[in-house]
Protein backbone atom coordinates (compact mmCIF):
# COMPACT_ATOMS: atom_id res chain seq x y z
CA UNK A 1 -28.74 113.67 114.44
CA UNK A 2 -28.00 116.26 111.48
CA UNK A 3 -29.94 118.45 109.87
CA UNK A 4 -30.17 117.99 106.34
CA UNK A 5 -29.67 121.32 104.30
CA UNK A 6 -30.86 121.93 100.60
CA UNK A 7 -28.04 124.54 99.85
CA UNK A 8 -27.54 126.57 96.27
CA UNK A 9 -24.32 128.12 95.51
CA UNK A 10 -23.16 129.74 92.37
CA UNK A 11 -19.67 130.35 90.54
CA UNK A 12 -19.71 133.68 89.24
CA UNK A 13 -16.84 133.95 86.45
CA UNK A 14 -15.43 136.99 85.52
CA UNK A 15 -14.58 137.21 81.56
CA UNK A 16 -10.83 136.74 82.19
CA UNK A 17 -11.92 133.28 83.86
CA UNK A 18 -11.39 134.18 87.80
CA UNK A 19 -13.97 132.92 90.32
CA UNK A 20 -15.58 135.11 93.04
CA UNK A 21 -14.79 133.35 96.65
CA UNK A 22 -16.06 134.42 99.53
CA UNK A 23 -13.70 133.43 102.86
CA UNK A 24 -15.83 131.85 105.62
CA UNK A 25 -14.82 133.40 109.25
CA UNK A 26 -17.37 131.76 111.47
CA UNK A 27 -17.51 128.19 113.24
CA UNK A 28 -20.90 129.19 114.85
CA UNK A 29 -23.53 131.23 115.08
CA UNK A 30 -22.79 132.99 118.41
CA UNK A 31 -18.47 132.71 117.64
CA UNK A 32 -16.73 135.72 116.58
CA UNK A 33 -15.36 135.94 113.38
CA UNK A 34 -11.71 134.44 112.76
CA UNK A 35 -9.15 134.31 109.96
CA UNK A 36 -10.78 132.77 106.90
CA UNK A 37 -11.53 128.81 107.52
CA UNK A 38 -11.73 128.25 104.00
CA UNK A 39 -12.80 129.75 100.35
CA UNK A 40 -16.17 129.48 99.20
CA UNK A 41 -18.92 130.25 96.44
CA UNK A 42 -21.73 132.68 97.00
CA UNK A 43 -24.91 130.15 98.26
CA UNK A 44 -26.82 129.12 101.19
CA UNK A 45 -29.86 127.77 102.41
CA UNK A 46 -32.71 126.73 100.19
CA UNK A 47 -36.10 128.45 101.89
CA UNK A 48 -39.64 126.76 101.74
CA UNK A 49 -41.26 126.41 98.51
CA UNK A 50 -38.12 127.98 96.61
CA UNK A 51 -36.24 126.12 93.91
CA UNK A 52 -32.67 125.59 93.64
CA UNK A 53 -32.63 127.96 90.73
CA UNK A 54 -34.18 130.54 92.44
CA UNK A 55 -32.37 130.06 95.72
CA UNK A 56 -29.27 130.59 93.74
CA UNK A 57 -29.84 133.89 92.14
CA UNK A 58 -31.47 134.83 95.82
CA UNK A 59 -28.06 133.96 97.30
CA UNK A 60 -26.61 135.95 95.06
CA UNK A 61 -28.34 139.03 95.54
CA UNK A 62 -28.09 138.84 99.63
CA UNK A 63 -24.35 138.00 99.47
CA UNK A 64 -22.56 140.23 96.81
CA UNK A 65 -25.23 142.52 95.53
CA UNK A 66 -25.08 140.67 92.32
CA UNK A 67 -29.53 140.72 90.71
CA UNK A 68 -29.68 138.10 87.98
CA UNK A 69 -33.10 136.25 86.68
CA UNK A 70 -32.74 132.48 87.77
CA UNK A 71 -33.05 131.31 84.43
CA UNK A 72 -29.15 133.33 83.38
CA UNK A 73 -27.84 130.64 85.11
CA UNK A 74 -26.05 127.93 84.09
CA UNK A 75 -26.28 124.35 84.98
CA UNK A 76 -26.67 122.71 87.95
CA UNK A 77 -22.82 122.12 87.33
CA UNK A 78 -21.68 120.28 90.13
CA UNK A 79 -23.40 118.48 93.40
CA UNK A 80 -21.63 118.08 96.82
CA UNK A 81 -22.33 116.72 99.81
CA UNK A 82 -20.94 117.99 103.26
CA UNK A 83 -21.00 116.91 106.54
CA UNK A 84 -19.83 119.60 108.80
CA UNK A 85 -20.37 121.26 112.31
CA UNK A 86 -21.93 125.01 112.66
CA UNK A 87 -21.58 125.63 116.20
CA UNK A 88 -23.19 122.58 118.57
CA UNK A 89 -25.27 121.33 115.63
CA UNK A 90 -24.34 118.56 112.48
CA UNK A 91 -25.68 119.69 109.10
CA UNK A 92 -25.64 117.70 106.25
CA UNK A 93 -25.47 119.90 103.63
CA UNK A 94 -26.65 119.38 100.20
CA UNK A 95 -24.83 121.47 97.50
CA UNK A 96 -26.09 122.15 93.82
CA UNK A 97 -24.24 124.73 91.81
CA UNK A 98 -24.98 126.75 89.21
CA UNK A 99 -22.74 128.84 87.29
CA UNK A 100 -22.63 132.45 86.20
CA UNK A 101 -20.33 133.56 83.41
CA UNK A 102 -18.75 136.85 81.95
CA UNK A 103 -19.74 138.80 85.11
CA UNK A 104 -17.82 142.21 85.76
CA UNK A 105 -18.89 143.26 89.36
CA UNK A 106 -18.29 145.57 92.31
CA UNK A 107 -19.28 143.27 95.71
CA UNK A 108 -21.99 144.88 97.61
CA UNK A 109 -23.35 143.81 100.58
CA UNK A 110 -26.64 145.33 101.24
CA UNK A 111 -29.07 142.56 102.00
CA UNK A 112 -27.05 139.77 103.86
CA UNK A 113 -28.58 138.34 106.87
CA UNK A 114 -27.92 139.06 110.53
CA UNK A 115 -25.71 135.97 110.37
CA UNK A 116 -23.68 136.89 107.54
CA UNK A 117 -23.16 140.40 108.70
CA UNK A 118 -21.55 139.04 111.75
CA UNK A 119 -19.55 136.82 109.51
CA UNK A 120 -17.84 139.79 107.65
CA UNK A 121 -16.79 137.80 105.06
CA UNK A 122 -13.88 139.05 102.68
CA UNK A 123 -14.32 138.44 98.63
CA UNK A 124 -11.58 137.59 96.28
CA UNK A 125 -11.65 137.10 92.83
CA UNK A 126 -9.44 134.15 91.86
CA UNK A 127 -7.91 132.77 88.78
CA UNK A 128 -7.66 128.68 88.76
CA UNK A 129 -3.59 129.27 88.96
CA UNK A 130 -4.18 130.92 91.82
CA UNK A 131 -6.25 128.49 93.52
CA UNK A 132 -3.68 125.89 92.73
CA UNK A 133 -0.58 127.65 94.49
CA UNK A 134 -2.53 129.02 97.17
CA UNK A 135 -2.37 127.04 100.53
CA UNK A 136 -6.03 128.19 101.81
CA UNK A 137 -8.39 125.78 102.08
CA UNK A 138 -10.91 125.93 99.20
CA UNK A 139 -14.58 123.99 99.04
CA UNK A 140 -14.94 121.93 97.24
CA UNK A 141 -11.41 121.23 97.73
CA UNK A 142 -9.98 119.82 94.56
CA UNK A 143 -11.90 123.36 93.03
CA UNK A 144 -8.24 124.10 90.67
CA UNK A 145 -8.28 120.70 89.44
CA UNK A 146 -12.36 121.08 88.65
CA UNK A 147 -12.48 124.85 87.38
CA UNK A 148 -10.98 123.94 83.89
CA UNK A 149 -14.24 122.31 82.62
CA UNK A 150 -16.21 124.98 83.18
CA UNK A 151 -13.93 127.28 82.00
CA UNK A 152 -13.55 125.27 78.70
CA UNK A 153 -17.53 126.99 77.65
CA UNK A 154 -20.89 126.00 78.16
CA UNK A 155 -21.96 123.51 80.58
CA UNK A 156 -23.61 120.45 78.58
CA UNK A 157 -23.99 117.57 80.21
CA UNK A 158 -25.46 116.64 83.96
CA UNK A 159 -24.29 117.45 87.06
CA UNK A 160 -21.09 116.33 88.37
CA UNK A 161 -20.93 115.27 92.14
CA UNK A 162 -17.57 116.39 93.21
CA UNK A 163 -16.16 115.67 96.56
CA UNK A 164 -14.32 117.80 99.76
């Protein structure tokens, strides 16, 4: 059986258009951090009584240092669903993301969690050219082929569930 995961992530743009990943190093929480698994958006868990929104710009904070009110951001944008192991358990994650643009920022760590200061995990800013030529493994996975439409300006319409 899985455990089913309300999860808010955002894509922070910079005002050139690059994307701030972060590079998931852990498989579990008791494993010691690896070379990067794949490339990720700032997000996590969504706690009791908290809204997506809020979750989001929570996230934010605890990962990269970044403080913004929920209501600067932008969207929901995209929804994913992913089925993945973390350690000896199934979670069935449910991804909403919001978007963040025009952000100039230094990454700064100071409130993670216990688990995510074992993860360590390195930041990158990234351009969508980048992400195309790279060979790392991105989530969602098609991200270069789905970065252009929000990069185009404001997000108008409803969510769109992407897959990977």
């Amino acid at each position: 059986m899985s455990w089913v995961r309300p999860t808010a992530r955002v894509l922070v743009l910079s005002p050139e258009g690059r994307v701030l990943l972060l590079g998931a190093r852990l498989t579990g929480p008791d494993a010691v951090p690896g070379d990067v698994l794949f490339w990720c958006t700032p997000g996590g868990g969504v706690e009791d009584g908290e809204t997506l929104r809020a979750a989001a710009a929570r996230e934010l904070a605890e990962e990269v240092g970044l403080v913004v009110a929920p209501e600067d951001l932008e969207g929901p944008v995209w929804l994913r669903r992913h089925l993945g192991r973390f350690g000896d358990q199934e979670i069935d994650s449910r991804e909403t993301f919001f978007l963040l643009r025009g952000v100039e920022h230094v990454v700064q760590v100071g409130a993670r969690t216990e688990l995510e200061v074992l993860a360590d995990e390195p930041h990158r800013w990234w351009s969508r050219d980048e992400v195309a030529a790279s060979g790392e493994a991105f989530a969602p996975g098609d991200l270069a082929d789905l970065l252009p439409d929000l990069l185009a300006g404001p997000w108008t319409g409803p969510p769109r569930v992407v897959e990977g």
